[in-house]
N, C-alpha and C. Protein backbone atom coordinates (compact mmCIF):
# COMPACT_ATOMS: atom_id res chain seq x y z
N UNK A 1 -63.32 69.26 -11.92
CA UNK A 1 -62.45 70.42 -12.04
C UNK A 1 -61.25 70.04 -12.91
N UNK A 2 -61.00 70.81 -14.02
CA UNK A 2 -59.77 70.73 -14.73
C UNK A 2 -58.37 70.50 -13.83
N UNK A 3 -57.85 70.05 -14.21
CA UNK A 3 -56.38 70.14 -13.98
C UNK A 3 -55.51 71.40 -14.71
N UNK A 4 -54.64 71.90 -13.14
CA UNK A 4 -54.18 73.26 -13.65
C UNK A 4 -52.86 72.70 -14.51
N UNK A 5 -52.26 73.07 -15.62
CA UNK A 5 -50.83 72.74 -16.12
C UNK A 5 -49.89 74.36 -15.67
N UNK A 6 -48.77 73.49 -15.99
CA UNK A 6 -47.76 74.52 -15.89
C UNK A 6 -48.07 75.95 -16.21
N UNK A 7 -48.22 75.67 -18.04
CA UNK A 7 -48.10 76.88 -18.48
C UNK A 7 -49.61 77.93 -17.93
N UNK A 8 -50.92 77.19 -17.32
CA UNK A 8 -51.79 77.71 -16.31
C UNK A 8 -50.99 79.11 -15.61
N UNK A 9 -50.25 77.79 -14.75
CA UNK A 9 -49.83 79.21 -13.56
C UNK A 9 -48.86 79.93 -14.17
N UNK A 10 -48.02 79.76 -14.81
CA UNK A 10 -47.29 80.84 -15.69
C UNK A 10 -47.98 81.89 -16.36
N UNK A 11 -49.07 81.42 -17.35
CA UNK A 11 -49.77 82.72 -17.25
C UNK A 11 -50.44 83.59 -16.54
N UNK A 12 -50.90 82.39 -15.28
CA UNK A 12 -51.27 83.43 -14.03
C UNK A 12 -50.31 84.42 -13.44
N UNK A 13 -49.22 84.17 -13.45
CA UNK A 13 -47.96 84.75 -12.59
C UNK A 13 -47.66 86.15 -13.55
N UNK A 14 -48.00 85.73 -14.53
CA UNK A 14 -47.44 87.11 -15.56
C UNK A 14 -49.05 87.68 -15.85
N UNK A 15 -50.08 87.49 -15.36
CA UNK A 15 -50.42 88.36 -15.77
C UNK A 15 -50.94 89.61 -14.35
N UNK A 16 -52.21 90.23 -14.71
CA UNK A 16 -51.96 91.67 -13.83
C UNK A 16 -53.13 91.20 -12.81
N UNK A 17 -53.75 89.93 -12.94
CA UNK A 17 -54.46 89.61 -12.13
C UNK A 17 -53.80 88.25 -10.73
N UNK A 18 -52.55 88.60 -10.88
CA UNK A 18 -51.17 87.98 -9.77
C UNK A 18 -50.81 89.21 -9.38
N UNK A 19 -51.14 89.19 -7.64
CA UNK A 19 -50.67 90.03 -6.53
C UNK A 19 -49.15 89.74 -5.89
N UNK A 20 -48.22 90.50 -5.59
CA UNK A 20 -47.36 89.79 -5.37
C UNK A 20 -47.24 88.80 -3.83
N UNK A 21 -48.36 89.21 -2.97
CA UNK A 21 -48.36 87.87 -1.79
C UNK A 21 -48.94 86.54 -3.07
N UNK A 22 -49.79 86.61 -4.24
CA UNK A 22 -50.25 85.12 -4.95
C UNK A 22 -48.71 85.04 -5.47
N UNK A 23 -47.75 85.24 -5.70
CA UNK A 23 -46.46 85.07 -6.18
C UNK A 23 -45.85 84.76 -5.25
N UNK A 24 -45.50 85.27 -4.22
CA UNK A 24 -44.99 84.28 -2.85
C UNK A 24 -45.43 83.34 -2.90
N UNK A 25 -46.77 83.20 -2.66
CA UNK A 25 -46.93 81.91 -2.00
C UNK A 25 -46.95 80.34 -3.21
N UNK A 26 -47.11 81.12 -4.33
CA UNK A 26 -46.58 80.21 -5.83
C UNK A 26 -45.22 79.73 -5.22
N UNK A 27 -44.45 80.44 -5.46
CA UNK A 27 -43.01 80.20 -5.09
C UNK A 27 -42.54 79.46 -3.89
N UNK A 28 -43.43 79.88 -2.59
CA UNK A 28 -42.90 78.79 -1.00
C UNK A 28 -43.55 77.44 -1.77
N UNK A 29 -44.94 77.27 -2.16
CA UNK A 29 -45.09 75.89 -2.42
C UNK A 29 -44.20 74.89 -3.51
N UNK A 30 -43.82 75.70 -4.54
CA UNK A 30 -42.74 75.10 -5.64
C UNK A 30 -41.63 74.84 -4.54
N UNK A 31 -40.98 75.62 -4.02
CA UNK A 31 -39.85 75.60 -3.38
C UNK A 31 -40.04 73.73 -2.13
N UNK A 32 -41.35 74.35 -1.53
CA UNK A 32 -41.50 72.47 -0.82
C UNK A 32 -41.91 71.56 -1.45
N UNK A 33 -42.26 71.53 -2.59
CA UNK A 33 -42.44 70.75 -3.58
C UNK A 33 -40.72 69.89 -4.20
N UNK A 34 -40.68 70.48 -4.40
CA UNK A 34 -38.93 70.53 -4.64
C UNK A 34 -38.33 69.98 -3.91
N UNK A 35 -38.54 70.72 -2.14
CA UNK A 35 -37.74 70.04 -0.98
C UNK A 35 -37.94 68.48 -1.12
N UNK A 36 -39.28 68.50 -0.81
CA UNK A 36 -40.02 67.36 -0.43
C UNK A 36 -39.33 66.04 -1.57
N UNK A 37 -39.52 66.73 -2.75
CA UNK A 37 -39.36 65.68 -3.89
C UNK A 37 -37.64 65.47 -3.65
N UNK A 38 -36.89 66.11 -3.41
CA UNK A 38 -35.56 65.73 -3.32
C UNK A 38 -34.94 64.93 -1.85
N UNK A 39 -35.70 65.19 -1.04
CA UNK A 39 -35.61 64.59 0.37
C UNK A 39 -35.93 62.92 -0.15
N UNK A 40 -37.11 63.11 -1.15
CA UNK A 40 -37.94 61.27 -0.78
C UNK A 40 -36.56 60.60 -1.59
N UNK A 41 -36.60 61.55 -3.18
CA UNK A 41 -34.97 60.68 -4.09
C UNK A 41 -33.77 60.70 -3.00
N UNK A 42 -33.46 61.17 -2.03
CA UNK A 42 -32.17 60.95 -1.59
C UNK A 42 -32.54 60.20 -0.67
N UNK A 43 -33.16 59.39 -0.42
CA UNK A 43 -33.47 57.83 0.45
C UNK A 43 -33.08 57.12 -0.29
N UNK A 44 -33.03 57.40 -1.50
CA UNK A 44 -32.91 55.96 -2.52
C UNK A 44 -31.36 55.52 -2.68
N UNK A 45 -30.64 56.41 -2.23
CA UNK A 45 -29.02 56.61 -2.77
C UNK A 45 -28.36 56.05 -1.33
N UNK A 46 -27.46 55.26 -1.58
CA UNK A 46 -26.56 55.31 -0.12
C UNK A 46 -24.60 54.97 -0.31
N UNK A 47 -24.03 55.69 0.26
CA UNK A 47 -22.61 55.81 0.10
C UNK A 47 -22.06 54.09 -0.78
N UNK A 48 -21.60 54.56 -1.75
CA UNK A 48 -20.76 53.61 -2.48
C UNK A 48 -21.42 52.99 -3.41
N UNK A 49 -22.89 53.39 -3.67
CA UNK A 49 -24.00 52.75 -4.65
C UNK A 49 -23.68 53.78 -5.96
N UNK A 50 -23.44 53.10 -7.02
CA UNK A 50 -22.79 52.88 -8.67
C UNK A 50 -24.41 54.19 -9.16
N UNK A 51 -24.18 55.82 -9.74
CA UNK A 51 -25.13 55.70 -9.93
C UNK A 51 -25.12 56.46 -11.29
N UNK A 52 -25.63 57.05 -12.03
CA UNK A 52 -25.91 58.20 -13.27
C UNK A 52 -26.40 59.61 -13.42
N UNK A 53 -25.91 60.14 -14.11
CA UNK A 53 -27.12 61.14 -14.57
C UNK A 53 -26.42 61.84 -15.78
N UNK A 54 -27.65 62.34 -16.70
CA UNK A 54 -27.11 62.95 -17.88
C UNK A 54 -27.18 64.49 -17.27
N UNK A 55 -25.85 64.90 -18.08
CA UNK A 55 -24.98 66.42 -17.47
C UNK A 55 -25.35 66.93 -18.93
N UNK A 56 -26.50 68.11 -18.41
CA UNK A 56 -27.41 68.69 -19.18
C UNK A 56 -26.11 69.90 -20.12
N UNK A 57 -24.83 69.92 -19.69
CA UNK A 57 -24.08 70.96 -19.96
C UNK A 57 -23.15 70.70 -21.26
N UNK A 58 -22.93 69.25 -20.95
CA UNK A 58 -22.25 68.54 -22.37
C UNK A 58 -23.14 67.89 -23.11
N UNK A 59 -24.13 66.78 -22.39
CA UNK A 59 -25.63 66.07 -23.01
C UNK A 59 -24.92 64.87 -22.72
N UNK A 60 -23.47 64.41 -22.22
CA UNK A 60 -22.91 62.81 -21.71
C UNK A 60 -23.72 62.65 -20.36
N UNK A 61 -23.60 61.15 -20.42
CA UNK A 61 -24.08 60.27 -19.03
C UNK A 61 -22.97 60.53 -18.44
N UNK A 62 -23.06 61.08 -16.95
CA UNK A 62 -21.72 60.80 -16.05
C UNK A 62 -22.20 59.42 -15.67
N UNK A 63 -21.33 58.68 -14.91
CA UNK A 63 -21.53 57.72 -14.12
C UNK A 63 -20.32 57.98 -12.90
N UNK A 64 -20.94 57.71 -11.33
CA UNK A 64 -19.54 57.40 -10.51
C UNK A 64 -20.53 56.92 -9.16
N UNK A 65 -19.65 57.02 -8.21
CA UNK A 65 -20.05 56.76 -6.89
C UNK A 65 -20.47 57.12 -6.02
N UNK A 66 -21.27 57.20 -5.10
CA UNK A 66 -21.76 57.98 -4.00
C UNK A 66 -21.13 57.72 -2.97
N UNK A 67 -20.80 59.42 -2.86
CA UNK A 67 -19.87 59.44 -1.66
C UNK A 67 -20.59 60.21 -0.21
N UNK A 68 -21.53 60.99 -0.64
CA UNK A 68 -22.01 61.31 0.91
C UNK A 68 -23.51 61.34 0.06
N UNK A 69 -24.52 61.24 1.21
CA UNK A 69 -25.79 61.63 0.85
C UNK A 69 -26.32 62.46 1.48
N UNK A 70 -27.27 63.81 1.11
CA UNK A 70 -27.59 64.78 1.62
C UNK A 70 -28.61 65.30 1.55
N UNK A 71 -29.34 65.96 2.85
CA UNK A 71 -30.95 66.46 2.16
C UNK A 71 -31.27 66.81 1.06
N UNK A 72 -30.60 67.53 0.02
CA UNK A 72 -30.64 68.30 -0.80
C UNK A 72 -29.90 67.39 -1.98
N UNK A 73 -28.94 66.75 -1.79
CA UNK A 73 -27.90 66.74 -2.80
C UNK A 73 -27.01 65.78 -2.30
N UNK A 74 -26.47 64.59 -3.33
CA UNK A 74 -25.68 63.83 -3.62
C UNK A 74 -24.30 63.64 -3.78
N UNK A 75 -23.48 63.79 -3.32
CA UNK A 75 -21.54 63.90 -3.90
C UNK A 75 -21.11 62.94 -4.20
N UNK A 76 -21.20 62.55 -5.36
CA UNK A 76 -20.42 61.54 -6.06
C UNK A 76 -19.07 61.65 -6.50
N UNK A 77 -18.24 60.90 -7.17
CA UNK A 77 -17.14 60.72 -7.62
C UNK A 77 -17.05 59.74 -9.06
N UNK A 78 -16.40 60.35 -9.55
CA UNK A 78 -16.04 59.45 -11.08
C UNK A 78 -15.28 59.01 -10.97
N UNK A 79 -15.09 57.91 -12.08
CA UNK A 79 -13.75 57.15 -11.97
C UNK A 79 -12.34 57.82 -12.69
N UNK A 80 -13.07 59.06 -13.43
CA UNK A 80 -11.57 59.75 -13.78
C UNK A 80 -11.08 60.64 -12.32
N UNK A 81 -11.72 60.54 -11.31
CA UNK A 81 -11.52 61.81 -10.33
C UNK A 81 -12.18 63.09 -9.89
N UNK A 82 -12.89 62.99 -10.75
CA UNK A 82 -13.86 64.38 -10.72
C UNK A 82 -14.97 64.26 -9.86
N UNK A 83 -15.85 65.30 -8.63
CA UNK A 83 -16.75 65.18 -7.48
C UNK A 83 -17.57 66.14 -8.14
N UNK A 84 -18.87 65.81 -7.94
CA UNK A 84 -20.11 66.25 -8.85
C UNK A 84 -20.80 66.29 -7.08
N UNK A 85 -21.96 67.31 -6.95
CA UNK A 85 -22.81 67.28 -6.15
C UNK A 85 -24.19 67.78 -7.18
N UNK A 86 -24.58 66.67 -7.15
CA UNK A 86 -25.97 66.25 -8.28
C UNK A 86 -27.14 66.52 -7.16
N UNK A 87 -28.80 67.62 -7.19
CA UNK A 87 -29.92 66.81 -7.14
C UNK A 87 -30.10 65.43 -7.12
N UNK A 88 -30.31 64.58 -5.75
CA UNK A 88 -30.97 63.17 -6.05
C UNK A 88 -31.82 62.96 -7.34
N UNK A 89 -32.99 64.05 -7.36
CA UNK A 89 -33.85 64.02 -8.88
C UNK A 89 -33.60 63.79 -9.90
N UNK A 90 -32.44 64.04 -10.16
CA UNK A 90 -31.40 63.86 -11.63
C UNK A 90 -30.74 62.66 -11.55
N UNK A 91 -30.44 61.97 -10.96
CA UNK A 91 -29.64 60.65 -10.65
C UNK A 91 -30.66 59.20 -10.59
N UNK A 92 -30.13 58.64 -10.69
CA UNK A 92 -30.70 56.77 -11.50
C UNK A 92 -29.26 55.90 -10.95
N UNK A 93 -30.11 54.79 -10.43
CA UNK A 93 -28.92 53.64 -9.85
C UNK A 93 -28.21 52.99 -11.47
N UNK A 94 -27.16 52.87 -11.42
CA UNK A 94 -26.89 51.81 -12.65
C UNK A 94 -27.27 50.65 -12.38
N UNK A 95 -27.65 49.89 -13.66
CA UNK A 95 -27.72 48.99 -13.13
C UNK A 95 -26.85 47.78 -12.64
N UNK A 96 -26.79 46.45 -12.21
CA UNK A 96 -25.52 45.78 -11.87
C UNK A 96 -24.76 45.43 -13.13
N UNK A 97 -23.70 45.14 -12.71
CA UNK A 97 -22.74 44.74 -13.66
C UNK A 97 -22.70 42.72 -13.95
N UNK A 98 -23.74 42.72 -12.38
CA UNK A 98 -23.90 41.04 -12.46
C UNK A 98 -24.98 40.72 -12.36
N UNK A 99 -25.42 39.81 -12.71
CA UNK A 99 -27.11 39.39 -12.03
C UNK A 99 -26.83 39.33 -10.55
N UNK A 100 -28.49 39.42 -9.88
CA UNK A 100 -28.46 38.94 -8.81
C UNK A 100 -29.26 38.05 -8.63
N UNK A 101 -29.00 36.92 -7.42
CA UNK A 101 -29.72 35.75 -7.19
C UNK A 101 -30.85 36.04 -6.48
N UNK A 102 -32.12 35.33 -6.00
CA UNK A 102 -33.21 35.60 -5.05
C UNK A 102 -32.74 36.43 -3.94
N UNK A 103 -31.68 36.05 -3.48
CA UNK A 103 -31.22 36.90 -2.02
C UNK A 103 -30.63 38.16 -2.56
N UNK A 104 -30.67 38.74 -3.32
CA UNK A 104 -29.93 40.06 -3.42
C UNK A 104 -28.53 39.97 -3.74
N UNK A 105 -27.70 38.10 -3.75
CA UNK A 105 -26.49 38.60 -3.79
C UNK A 105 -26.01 38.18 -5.37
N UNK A 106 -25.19 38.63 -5.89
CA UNK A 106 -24.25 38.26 -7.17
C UNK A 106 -24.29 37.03 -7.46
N UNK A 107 -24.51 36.37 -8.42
CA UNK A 107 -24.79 34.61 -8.88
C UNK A 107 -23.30 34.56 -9.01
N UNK A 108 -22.71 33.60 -9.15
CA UNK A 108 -21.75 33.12 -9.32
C UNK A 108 -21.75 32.77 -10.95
N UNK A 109 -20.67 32.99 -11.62
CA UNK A 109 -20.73 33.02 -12.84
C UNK A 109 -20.65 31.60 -13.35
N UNK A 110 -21.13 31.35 -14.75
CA UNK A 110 -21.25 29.89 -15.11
C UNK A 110 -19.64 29.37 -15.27
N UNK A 111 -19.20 28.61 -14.21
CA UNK A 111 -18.10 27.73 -14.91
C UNK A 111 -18.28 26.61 -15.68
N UNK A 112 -17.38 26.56 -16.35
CA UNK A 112 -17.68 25.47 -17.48
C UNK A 112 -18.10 23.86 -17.20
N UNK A 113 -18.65 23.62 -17.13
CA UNK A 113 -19.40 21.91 -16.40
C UNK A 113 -18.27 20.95 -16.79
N UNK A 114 -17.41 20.91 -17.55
CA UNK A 114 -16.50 20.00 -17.95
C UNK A 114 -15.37 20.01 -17.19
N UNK A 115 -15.01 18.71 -16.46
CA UNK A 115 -13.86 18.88 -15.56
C UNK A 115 -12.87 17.96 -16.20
N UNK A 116 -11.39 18.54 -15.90
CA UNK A 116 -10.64 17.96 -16.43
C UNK A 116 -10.33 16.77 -15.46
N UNK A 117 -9.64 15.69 -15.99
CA UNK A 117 -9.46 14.29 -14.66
C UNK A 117 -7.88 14.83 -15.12
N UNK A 118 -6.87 14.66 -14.19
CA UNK A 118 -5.48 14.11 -14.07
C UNK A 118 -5.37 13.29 -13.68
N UNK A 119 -4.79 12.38 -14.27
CA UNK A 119 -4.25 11.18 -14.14
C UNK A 119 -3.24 11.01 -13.77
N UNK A 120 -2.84 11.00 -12.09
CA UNK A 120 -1.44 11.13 -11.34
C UNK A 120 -0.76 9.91 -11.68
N UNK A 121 -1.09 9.14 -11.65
CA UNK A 121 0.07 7.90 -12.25
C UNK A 121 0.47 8.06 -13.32
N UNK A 122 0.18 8.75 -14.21
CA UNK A 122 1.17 9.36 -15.59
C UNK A 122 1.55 10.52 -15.44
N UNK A 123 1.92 10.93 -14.09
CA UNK A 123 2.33 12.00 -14.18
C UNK A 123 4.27 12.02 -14.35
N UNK A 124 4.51 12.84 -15.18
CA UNK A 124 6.26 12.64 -15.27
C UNK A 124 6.87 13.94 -14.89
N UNK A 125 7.27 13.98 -13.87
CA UNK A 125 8.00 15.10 -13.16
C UNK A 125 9.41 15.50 -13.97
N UNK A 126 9.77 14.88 -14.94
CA UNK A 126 11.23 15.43 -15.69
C UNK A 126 10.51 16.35 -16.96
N UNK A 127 9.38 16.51 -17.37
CA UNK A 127 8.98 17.06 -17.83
C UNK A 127 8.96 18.55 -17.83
N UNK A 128 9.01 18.73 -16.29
CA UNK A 128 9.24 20.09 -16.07
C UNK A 128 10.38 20.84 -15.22
């Protein structure tokens, strides 16, 4: 059996062989389709996790923080101040700003292997 595409049921919906109970029930299944798909993305998100999404209204990446998580929808915050309640669907974790080690936590950054020696017996305290 073929696979139905979009534009399938779109032409089904418009044309004269769509009753309006086959249009309901188009619509309850999109609608839990939707639920469903936004319920599983907002597992992925949790308060204070760094995240994205491109804001289809300007075409910029926001980036900010998650501040509550919700069946439906996300409330983040930017770092200029501004609270966005985004679709989980639309949103992407950033990624870190550090590596992480096997355990999940932040590596410690490379300090330089070269240590300086002081040499306290030359040290001259009128110096300073």
């Amino acid at each position: 059996m073929a696979q139905t595409t979009t534009s399938d049921v779109i032409a089904f919906i418009l044309s004269d062989r769509c009753y309006p109970g086959d249009r309901s029930r188009i619509i309850e299944a999109l609608n839990r389709s939707r639920a469903v798909a936004s319920a599983k993305a907002a597992g992925v998100f949790h308060t204070g996790q760094k995240v994205r999404f491109l804001n289809t209204n300007t075409g910029i990446v926001t980036e900010g923080r998650v501040t509550k998580v919700n069946r439906m929808t996300v409330k983040l915050r930017t770092d200029n101040g501004m609270n966005w309640r985004v679709s989980p669907t639309l949103l992407e974790a950033c990624p870190p700003s550090h590596p992480l080690d096997d355990k999940g936590m932040p590596k410690a950054k490379d300090a330089k292997k070269t240590e300086e020696f002081v040499d306290l017996a030359a040290f001259d305290p009128s110096k300073f």
